[in-house]
Protein backbone atom coordinates (compact mmCIF):
# COMPACT_ATOMS: atom_id res chain seq x y z
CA UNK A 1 95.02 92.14 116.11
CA UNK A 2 92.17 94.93 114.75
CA UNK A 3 94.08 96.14 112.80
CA UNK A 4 95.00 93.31 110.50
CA UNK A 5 90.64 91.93 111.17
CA UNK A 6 89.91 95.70 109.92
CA UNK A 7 92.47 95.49 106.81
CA UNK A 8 90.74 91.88 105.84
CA UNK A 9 87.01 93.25 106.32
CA UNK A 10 87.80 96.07 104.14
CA UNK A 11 89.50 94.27 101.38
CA UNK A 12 86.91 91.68 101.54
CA UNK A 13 84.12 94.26 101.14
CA UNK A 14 86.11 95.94 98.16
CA UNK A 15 86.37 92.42 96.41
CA UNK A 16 82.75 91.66 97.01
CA UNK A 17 81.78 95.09 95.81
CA UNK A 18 83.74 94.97 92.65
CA UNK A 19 82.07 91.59 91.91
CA UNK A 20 85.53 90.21 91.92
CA UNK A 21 84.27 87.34 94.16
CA UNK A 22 81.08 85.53 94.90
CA UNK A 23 79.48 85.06 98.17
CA UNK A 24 81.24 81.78 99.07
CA UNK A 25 84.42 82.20 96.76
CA UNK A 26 87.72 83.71 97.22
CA UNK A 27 89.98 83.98 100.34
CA UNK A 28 92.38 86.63 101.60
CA UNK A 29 95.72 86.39 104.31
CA UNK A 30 98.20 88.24 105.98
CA UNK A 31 101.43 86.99 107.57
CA UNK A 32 102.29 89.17 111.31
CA UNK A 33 105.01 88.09 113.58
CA UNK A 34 105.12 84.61 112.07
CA UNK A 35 101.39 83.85 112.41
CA UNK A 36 98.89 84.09 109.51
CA UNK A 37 95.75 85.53 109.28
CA UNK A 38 93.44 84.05 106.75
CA UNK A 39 89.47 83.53 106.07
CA UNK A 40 87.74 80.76 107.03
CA UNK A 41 86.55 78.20 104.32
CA UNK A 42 83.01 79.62 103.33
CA UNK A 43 83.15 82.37 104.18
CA UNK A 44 81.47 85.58 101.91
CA UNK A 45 84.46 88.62 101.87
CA UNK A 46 81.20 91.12 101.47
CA UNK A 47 80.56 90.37 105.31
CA UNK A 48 83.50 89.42 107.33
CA UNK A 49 83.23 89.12 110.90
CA UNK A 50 86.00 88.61 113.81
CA UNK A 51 84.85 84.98 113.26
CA UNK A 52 85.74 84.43 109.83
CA UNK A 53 89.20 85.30 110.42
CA UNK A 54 91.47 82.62 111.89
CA UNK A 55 95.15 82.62 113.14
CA UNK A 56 97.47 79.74 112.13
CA UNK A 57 101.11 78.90 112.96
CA UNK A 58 102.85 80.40 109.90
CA UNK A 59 105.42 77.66 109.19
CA UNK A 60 103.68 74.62 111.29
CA UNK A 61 100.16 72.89 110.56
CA UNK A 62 97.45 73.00 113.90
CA UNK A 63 94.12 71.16 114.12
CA UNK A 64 92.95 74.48 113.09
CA UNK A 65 93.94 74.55 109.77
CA UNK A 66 90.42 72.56 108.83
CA UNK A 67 88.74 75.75 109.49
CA UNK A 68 90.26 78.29 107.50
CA UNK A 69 90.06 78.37 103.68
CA UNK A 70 91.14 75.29 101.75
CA UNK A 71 93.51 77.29 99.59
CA UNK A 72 95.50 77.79 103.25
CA UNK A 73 98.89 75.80 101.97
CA UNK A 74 99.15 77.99 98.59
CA UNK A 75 98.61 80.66 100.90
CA UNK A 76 101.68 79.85 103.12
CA UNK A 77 103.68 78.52 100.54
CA UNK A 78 103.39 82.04 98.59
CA UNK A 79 104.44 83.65 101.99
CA UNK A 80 107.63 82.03 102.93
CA UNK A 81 108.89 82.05 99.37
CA UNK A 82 108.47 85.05 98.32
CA UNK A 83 108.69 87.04 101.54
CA UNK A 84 105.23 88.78 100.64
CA UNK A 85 102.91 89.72 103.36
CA UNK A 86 99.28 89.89 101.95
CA UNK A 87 98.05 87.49 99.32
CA UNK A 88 94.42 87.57 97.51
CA UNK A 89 92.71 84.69 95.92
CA UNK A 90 89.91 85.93 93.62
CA UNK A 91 87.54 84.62 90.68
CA UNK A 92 87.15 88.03 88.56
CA UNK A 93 84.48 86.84 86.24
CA UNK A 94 86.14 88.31 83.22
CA UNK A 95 89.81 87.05 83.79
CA UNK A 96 88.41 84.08 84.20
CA UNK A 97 86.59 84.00 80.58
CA UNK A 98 90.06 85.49 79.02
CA UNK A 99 92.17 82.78 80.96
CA UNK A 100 90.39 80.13 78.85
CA UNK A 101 91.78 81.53 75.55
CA UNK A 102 95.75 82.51 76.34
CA UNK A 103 99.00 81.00 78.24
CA UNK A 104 99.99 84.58 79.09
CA UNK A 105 97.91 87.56 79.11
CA UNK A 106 99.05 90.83 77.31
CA UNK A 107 97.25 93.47 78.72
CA UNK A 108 95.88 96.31 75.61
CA UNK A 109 95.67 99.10 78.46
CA UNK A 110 98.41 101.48 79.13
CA UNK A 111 97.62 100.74 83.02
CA UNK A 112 97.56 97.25 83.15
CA UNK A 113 100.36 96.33 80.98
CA UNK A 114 102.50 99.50 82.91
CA UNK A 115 101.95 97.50 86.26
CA UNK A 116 101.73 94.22 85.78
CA UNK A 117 103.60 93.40 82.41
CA UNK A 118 102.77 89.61 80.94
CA UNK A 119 100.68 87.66 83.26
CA UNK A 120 100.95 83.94 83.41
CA UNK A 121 98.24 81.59 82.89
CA UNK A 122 98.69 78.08 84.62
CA UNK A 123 96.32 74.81 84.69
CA UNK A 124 95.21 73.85 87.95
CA UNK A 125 96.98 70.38 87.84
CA UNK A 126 95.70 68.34 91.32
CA UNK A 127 99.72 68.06 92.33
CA UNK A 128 101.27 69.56 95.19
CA UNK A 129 103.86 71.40 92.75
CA UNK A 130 100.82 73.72 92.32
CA UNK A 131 101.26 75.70 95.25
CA UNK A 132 105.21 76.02 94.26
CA UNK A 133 104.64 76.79 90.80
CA UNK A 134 102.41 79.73 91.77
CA UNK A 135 104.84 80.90 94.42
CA UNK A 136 107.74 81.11 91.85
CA UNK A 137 105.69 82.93 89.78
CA UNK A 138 104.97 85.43 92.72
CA UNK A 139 108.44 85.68 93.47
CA UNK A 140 108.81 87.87 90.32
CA UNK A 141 105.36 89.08 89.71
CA UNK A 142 102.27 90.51 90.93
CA UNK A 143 99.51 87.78 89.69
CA UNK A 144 99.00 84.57 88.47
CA UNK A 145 95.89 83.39 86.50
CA UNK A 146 94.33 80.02 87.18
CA UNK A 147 92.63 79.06 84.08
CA UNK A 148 88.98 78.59 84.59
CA UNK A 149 89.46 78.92 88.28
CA UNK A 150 90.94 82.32 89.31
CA UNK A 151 93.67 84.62 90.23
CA UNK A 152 96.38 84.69 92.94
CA UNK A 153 98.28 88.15 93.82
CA UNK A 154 100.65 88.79 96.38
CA UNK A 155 102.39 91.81 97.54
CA UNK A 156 103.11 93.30 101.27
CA UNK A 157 99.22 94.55 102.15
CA UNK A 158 96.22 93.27 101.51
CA UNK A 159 95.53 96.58 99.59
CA UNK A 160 98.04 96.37 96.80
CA UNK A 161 97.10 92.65 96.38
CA UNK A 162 93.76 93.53 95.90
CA UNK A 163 94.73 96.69 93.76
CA UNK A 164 96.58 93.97 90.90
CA UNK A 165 93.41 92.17 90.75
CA UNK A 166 91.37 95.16 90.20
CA UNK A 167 93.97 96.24 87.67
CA UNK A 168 93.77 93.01 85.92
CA UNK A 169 90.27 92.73 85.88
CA UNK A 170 89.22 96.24 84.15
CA UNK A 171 92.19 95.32 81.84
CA UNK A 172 90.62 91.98 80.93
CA UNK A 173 86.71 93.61 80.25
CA UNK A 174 88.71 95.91 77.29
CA UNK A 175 89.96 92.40 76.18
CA UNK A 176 85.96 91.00 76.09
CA UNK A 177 85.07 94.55 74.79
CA UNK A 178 87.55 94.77 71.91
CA UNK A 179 87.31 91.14 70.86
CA UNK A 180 83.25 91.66 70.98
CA UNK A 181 83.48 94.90 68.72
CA UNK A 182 85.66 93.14 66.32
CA UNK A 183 83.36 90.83 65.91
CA UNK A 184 80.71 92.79 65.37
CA UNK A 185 82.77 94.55 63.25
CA UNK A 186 83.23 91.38 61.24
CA UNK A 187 79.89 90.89 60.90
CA UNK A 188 78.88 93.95 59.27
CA UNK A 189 81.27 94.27 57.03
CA UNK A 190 80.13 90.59 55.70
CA UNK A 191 76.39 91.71 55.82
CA UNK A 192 77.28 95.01 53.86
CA UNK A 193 79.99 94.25 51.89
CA UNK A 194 82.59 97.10 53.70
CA UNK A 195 85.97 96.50 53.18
């Protein structure tokens, strides 16, 4: 279908651009007439290609399943729970950093905390309750963080997937930029003597 390998391409590029993934990291899907759509392991979202987009059974496993991204069952299992249509897997460098501090993420901007309210930060436990905990929390929400790992969004394009991450990542610089200034701010006022 071209128009779900032109939707991927151009979210891909968007991710890449933003420097919400790296060349190798990060995968995106769609879900069409019970098939899914989804990157190939390896692949850089920057410069997708017809090839780097590979259709699955939605609800069965194929032989083909070993070439598209290893993330493939959280993929699915965010699908058919939540009845979502699009789901992004990104590593936006500064969630990441602010995942490492928090169990849910407050967002300080009028934006982020307007669309996408208290964000949940899980573990990446090596259990197969993973995939379901991250689907329940999609059922309700719009992203889940992945301490030290990454984020997971899912809504019914590609686009407003991708959007949430975006969202969440500008959010999560004013978190690095406010705690850096109040440390800074700590500092000087020990070195002069402000109070």
């Amino acid at each position: 279908m071209k128009w779900i390998e032109k939707e991927i391409t151009k979210v891909g590029r968007l991710l890449f651009e933003e420097h919400l993934v790296s060349a190798r990291a990060g995968n995106l899907s769609i879900s069409f007439c019970e098939q899914l759509y989804i990157t190939r392991t390896g692949s850089n979202l920057g410069s997708l290609s017809a090839e780097d987009i590979i259709r699955l059974p939605l609800k069965s496993r194929t032989i083909l399943d070993d070439r598209a991204s290893v993330e493939l069952e959280i993929h699915r299992e965010i699908i058919l729970r939540t009845g979502k249509k699009a789901v992004v897997h990104a590593h936006p460098p500064a969630t990441v950093m602010v995942s490492l501090e928090s169990n849910t993420l407050e967002l300080p901007d009028y934006e982020g905390s307007l669309l996408l309210g208290k964000i949940p930060v899980i573990d990446q436990e090596k259990s197969i309750s993973l995939k379901e905990k991250i689907a329940d929390i999609l059922s309700e929400g719009k992203v889940v963080i992945l301490r030290r790992h990454g984020v997971f969004s899912a809504d019914d394009s590609l686009y407003q997937a991708y959007s949430h991450i975006s969202v969440l990542e500008h959010s999560c610089q004013f978190i690095l930029e406010i705690n850096r200034r109040s440390e800074k701010w700590k500092k000087k006022r020990k070195f002069t003597g402000v109070v």
